[in-house]
Every structure is written in structure tokens, then in C-alpha cells.
C-alpha atoms as a PDB file:
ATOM      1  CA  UNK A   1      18.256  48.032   3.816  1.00  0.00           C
ATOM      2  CA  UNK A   2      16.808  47.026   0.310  1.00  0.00           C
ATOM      3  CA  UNK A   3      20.105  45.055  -0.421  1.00  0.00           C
ATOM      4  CA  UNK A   4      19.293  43.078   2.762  1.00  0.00           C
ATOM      5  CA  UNK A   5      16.123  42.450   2.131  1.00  0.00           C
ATOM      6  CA  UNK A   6      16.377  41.346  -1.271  1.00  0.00           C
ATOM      7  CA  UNK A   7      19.565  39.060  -0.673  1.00  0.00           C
ATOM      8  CA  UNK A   8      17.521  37.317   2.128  1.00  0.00           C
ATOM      9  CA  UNK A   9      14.653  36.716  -0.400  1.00  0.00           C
ATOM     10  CA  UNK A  10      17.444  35.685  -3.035  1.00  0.00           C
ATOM     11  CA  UNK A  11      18.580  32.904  -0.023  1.00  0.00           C
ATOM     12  CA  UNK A  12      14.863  32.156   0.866  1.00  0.00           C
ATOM     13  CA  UNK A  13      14.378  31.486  -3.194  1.00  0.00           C
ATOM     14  CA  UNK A  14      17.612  29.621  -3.651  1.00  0.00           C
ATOM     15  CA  UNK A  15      17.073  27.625  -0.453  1.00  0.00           C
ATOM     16  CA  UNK A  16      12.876  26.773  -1.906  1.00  0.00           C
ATOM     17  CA  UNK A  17      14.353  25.669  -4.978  1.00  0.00           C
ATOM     18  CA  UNK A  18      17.613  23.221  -3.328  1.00  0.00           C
ATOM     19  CA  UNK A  19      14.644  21.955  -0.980  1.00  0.00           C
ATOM     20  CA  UNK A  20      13.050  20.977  -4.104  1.00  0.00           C
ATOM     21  CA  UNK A  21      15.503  19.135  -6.008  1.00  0.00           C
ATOM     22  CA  UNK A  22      15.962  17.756  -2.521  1.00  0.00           C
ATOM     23  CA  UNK A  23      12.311  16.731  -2.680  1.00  0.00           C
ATOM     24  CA  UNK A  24      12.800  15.427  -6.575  1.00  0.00           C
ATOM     25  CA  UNK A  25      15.836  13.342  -5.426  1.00  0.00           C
ATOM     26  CA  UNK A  26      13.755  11.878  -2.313  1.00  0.00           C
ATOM     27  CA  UNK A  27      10.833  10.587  -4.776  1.00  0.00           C
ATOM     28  CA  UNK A  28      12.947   9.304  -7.437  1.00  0.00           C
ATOM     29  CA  UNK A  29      14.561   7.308  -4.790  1.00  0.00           C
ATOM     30  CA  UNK A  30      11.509   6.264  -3.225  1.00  0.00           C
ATOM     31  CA  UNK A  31      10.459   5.836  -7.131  1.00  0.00           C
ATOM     32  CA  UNK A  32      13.257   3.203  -7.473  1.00  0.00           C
ATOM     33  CA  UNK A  33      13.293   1.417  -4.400  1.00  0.00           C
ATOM     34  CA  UNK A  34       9.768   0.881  -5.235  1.00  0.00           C
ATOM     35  CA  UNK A  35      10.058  -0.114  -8.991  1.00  0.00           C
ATOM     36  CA  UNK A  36      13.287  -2.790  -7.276  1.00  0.00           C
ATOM     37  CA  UNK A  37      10.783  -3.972  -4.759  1.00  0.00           C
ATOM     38  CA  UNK A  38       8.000  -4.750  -7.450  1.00  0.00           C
ATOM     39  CA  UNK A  39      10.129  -6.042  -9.928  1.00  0.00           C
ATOM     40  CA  UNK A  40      11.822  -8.437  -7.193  1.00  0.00           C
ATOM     41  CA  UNK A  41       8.689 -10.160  -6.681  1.00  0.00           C
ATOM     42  CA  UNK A  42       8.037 -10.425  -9.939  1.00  0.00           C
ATOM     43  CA  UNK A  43      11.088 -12.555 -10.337  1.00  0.00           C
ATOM     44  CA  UNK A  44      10.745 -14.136  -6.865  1.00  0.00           C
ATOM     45  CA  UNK A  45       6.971 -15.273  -8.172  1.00  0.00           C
ATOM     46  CA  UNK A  46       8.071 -16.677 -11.323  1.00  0.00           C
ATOM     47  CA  UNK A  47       9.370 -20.167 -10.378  1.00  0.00           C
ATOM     48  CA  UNK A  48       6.623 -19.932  -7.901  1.00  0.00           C
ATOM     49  CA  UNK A  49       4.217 -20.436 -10.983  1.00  0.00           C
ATOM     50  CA  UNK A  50       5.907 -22.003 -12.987  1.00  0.00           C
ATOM     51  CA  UNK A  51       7.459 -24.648 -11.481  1.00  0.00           C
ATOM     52  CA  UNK A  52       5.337 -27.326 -10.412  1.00  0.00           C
ATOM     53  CA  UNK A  53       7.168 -29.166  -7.815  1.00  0.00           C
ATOM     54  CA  UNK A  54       6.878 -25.247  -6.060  1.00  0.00           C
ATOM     55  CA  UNK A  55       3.335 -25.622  -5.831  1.00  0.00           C
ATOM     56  CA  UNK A  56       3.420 -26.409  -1.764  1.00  0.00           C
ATOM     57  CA  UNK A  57       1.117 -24.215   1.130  1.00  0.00           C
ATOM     58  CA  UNK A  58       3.894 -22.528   1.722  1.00  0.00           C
ATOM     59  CA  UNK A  59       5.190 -21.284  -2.150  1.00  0.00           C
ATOM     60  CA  UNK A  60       1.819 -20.708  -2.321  1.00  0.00           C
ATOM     61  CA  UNK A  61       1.161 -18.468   0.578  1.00  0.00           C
ATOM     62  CA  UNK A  62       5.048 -16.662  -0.912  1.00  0.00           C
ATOM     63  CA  UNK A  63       3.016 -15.992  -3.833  1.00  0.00           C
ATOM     64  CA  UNK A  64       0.412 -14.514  -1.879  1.00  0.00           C
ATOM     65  CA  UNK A  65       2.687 -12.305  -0.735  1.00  0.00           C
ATOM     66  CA  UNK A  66       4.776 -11.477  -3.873  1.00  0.00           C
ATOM     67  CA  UNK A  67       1.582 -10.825  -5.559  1.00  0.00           C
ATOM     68  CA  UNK A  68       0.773  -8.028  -2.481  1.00  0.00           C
ATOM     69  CA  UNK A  69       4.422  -6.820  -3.002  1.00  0.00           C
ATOM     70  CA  UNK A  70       3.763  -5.956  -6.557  1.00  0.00           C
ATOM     71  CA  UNK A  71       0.430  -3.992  -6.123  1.00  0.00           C
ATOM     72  CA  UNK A  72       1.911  -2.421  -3.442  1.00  0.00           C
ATOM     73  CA  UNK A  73       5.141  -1.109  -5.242  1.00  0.00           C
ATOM     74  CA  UNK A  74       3.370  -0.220  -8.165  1.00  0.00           C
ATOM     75  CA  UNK A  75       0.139   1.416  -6.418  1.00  0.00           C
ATOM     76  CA  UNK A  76       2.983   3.696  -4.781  1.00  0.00           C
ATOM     77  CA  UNK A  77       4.933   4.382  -7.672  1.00  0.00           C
ATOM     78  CA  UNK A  78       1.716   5.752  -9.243  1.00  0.00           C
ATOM     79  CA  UNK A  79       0.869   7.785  -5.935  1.00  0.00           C
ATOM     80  CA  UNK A  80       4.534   9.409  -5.903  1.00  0.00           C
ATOM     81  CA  UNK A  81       4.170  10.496  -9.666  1.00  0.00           C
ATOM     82  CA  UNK A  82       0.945  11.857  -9.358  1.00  0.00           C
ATOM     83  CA  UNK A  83       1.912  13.365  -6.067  1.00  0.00           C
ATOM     84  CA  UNK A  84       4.906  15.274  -7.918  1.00  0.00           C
ATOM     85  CA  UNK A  85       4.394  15.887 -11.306  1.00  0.00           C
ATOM     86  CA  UNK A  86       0.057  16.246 -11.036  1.00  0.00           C
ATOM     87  CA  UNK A  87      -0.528  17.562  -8.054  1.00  0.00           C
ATOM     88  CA  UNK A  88      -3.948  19.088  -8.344  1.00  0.00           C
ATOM     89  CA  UNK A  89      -5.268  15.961 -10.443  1.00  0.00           C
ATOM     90  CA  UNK A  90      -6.071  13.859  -7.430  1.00  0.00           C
ATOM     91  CA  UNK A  91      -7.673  17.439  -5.971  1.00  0.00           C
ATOM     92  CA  UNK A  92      -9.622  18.101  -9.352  1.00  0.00           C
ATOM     93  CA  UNK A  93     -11.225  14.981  -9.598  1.00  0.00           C
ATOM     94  CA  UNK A  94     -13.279  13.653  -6.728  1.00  0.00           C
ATOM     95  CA  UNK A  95     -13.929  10.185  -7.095  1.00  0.00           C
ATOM     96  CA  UNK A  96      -9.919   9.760  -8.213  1.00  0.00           C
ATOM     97  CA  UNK A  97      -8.877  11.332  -4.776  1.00  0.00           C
ATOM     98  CA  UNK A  98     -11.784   8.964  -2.946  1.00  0.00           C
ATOM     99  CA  UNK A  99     -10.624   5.935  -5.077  1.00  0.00           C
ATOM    100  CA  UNK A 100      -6.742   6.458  -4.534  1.00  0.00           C
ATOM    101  CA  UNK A 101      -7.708   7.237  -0.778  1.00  0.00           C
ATOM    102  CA  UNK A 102      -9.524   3.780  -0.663  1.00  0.00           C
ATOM    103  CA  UNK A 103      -6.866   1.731  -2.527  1.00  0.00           C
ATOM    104  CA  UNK A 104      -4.274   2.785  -0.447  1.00  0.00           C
ATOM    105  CA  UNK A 105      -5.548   1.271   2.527  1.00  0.00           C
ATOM    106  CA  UNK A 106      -6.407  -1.447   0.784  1.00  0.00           C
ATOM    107  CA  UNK A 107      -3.193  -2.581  -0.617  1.00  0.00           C
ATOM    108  CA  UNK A 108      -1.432  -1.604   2.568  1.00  0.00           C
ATOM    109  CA  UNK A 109      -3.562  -3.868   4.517  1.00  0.00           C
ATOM    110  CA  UNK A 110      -3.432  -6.558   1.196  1.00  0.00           C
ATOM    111  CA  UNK A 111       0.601  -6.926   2.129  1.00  0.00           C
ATOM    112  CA  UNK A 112       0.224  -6.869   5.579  1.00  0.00           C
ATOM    113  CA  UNK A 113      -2.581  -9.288   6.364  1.00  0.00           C
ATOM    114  CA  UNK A 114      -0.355 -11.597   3.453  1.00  0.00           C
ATOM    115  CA  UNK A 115       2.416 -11.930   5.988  1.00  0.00           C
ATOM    116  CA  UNK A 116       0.238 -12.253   9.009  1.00  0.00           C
ATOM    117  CA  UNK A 117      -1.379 -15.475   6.998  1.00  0.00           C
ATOM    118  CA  UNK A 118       1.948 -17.125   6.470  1.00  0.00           C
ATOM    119  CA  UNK A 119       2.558 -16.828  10.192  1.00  0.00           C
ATOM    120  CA  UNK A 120      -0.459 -18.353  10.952  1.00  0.00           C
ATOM    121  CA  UNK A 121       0.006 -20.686   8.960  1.00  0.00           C
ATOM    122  CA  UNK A 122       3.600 -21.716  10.194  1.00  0.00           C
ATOM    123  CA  UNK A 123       1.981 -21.788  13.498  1.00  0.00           C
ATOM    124  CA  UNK A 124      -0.872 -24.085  12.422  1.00  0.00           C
ATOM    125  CA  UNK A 125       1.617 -26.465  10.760  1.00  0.00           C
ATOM    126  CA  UNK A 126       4.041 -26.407  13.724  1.00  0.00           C
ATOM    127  CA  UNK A 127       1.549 -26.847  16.666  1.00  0.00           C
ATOM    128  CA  UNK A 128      -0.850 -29.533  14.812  1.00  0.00           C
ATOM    129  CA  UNK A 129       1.641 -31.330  12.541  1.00  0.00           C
ATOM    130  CA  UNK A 130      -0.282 -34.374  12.532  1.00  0.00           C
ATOM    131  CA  UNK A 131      -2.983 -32.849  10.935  1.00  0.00           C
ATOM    132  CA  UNK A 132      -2.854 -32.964   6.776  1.00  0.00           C
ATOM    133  CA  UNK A 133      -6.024 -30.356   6.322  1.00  0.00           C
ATOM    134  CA  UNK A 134      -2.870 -27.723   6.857  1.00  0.00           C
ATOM    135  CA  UNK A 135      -0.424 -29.366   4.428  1.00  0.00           C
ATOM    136  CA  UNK A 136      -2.852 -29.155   1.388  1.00  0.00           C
ATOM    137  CA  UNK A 137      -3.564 -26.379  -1.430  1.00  0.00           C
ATOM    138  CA  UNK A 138      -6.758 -25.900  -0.166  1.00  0.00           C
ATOM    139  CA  UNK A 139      -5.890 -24.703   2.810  1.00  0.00           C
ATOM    140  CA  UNK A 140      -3.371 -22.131   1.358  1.00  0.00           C
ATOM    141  CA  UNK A 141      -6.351 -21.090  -1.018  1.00  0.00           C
ATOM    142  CA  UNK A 142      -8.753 -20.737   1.649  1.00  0.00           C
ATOM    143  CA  UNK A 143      -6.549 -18.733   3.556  1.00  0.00           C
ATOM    144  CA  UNK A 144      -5.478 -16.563   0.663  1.00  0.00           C
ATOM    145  CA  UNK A 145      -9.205 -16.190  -0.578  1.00  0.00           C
ATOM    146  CA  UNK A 146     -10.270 -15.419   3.713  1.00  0.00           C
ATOM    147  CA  UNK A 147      -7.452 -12.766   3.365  1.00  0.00           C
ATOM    148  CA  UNK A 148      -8.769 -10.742   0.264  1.00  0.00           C
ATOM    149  CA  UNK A 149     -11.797 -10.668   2.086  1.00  0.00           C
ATOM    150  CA  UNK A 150     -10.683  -9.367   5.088  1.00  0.00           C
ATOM    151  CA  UNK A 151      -8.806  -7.013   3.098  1.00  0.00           C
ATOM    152  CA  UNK A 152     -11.548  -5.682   1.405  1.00  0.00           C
ATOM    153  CA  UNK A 153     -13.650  -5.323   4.518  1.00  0.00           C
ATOM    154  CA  UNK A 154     -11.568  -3.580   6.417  1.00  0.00           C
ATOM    155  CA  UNK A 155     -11.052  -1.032   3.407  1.00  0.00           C
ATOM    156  CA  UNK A 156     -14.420  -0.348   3.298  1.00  0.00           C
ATOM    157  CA  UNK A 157     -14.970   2.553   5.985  1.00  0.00           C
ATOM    158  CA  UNK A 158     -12.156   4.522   4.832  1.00  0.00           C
ATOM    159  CA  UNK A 159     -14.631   4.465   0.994  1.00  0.00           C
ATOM    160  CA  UNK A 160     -17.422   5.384   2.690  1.00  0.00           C
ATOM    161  CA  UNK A 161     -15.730   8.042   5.300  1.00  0.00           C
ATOM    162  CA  UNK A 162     -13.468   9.681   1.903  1.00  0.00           C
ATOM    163  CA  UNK A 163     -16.992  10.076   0.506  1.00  0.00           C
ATOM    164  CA  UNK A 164     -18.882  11.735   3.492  1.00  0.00           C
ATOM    165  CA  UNK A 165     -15.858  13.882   4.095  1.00  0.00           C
ATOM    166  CA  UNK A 166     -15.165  15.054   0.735  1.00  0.00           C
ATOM    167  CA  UNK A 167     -18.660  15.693  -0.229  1.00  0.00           C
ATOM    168  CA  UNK A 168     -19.033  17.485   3.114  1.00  0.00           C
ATOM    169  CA  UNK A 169     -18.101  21.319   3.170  1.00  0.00           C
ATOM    170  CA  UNK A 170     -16.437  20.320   6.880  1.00  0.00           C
ATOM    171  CA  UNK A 171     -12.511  20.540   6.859  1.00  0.00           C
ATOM    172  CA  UNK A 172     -11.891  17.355   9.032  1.00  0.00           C
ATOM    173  CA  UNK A 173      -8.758  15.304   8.658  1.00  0.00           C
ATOM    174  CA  UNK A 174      -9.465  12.012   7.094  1.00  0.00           C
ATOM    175  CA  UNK A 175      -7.347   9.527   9.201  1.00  0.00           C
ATOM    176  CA  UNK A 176      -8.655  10.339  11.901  1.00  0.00           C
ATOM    177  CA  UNK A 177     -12.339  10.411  11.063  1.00  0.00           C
ATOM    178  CA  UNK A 178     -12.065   6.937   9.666  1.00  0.00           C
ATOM    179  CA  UNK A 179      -9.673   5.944  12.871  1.00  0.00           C
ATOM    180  CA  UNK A 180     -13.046   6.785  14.941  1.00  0.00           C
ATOM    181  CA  UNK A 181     -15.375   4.696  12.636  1.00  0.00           C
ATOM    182  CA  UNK A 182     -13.053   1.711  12.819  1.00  0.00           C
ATOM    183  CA  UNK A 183     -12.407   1.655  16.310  1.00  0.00           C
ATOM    184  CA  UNK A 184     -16.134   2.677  17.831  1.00  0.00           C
ATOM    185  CA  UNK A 185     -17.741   0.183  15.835  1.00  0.00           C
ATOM    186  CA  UNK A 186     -15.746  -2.630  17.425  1.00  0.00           C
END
């Protein structure tokens, strides 16, 4: 009876430690595909800036989004390491786990809302293509700088939600608690 018991531990130890390599291999491949998506951008921005006959609304609004890609990639290549090799970092220190709590909805919602302004403004210039106010730098600008700002508001309950709830000694689950304060408020 010992013998069984300890070879099924033996398995149940073997088995922890193949499901984490397995774990290992799954971040260093989300690690890469990250690092290739960020360093893409970088390249895919380049003539974007440099290049001056590139300088249209829509290169513009590309950049927009390249420069969302990159923040992106790199915000979660920094979450994955700290995830696996510091794990109780982000649980040590407070204001890192209510910062990286913030930033991640901001950055997802910085690449997200960049794509939903190039649609709109493919729309704009395809339904009014008469008008030139859509054409110009400006506009891209504008929409770029209207964007951020969006961005940053919407980011905002999750900061102020990640405070309440961490300073709180309630166990509630944060996603959902700021999924309420988004949604009621509307």
C-alpha cells in the first residue's frame, strides 16, 4: 500500500513539474510572439516617420496604431516576466499591483480604440469625400489626440476600483467590480 501511494505522489510530482515546463514553454512563446509583434511595428513605424512623402491621415493614423502595438507588446512582455519569474512582487507591493492593474486596461483599450479610429476615419473619407477637413493632418491629430483621451478616461474606474478593492479587507473579484462601475454609470 505504501509503494502505491508513494508512486502516485512520484506521478502527481512528475506530472506538477512537466505541467510546468509546459507553463515555461507557453510564456516564452507568448514572450516571443510578443517581442515579434513589438518589434514589427517598430519597423513598420519607421518609414512612417521618416519618410516625408508618408506623412498622409492615413500613415498617420498606422502610426497611431504601431505606436499602440508597441506599448502593448512590451507592457505584456513585462506582465508575463513578472508573472513567472516574480510572482509575489506585484502582490508585495500595492501601488505596483494597482498601477499594472490600471495600465493594462489602458493599453488594451490604447490598441483597440487605435483601430476603431482608422475605421472611422475610412468611413468619414469614403462617405464625405468632397470634404478636405478629413484629408488633412489635423484631422488625423485630432483624432489621435480625442483617442488618448478616451483612452485614459475609460481607464480611470478600473484606478480608482483597484484602489478601493485592494485597500478594502473584502475579497471581491476585480473585473467584475469595475464591470459594475462602468456599466451603471452609463
Amino acid at each position: 500500500m505504501r509503494k502505491q501511494c508513494f508512486l502516485i505522489m512520484l506521478f502527481i510530482s512528475r506530472r506538477r513539474k512537466n505541467m510546468s515546463l509546459a507553463n515555461q514553454i507557453l510564456h516564452f512563446i507568448d514572450i516571443s510572439l510578443l517581442g515579434l509583434i513589438a518589434g514589427t511595428s517598430c519597423i513598420y513605424i519607421l518609414p512612417i516617420i521618416f519618410v516625408k512623402r508618408f506623412h498622409t491621415t492615413n500613415n498617420i493614423l498606422t502610426g497611431n496604431v504601431c505606436v499602440a502595438a508597441i506599448m502593448c507588446g512590451l507592457f505584456w512582455i513585462f506582465l508575463h516576466v513578472i508573472g513567472n519569474f516574480y510572482r509575489t512582487l506585484s502582490s508585495e507591493i500595492i501601488p505596483l499591483c494597482v498601477c499594472l492593474l490600471y495600465f493594462q486596461v489602458l493599453i488594451n483599450t490604447l490598441l483597440v480604440y487605435s483601430l476603431v479610429m482608422v475605421t472611422i476615419n475610412r468611413y468619414l473619407t469614403i462617405i464625405y469625400p468632397t470634404k478636405p477637413f478629413f484629408k488633412k493632418r489635423i484631422w488625423a491629430f485630432l483624432s489621435i489626440a480625442v483617442h488618448w483621451f478616451v483612452s485614459f478616461l475609460i481607464s480611470i474606474p478600473k484606478l480608482v476600483v483597484s484602489v478601493q478593492v485592494i485597500t478594502s479587507s473584502f475579497e471581491i473579484t476585480i473585473d467584475f467590480v469595475c464591470f459594475l462601475v462602468m456599466y451603471r454609470k452609463s
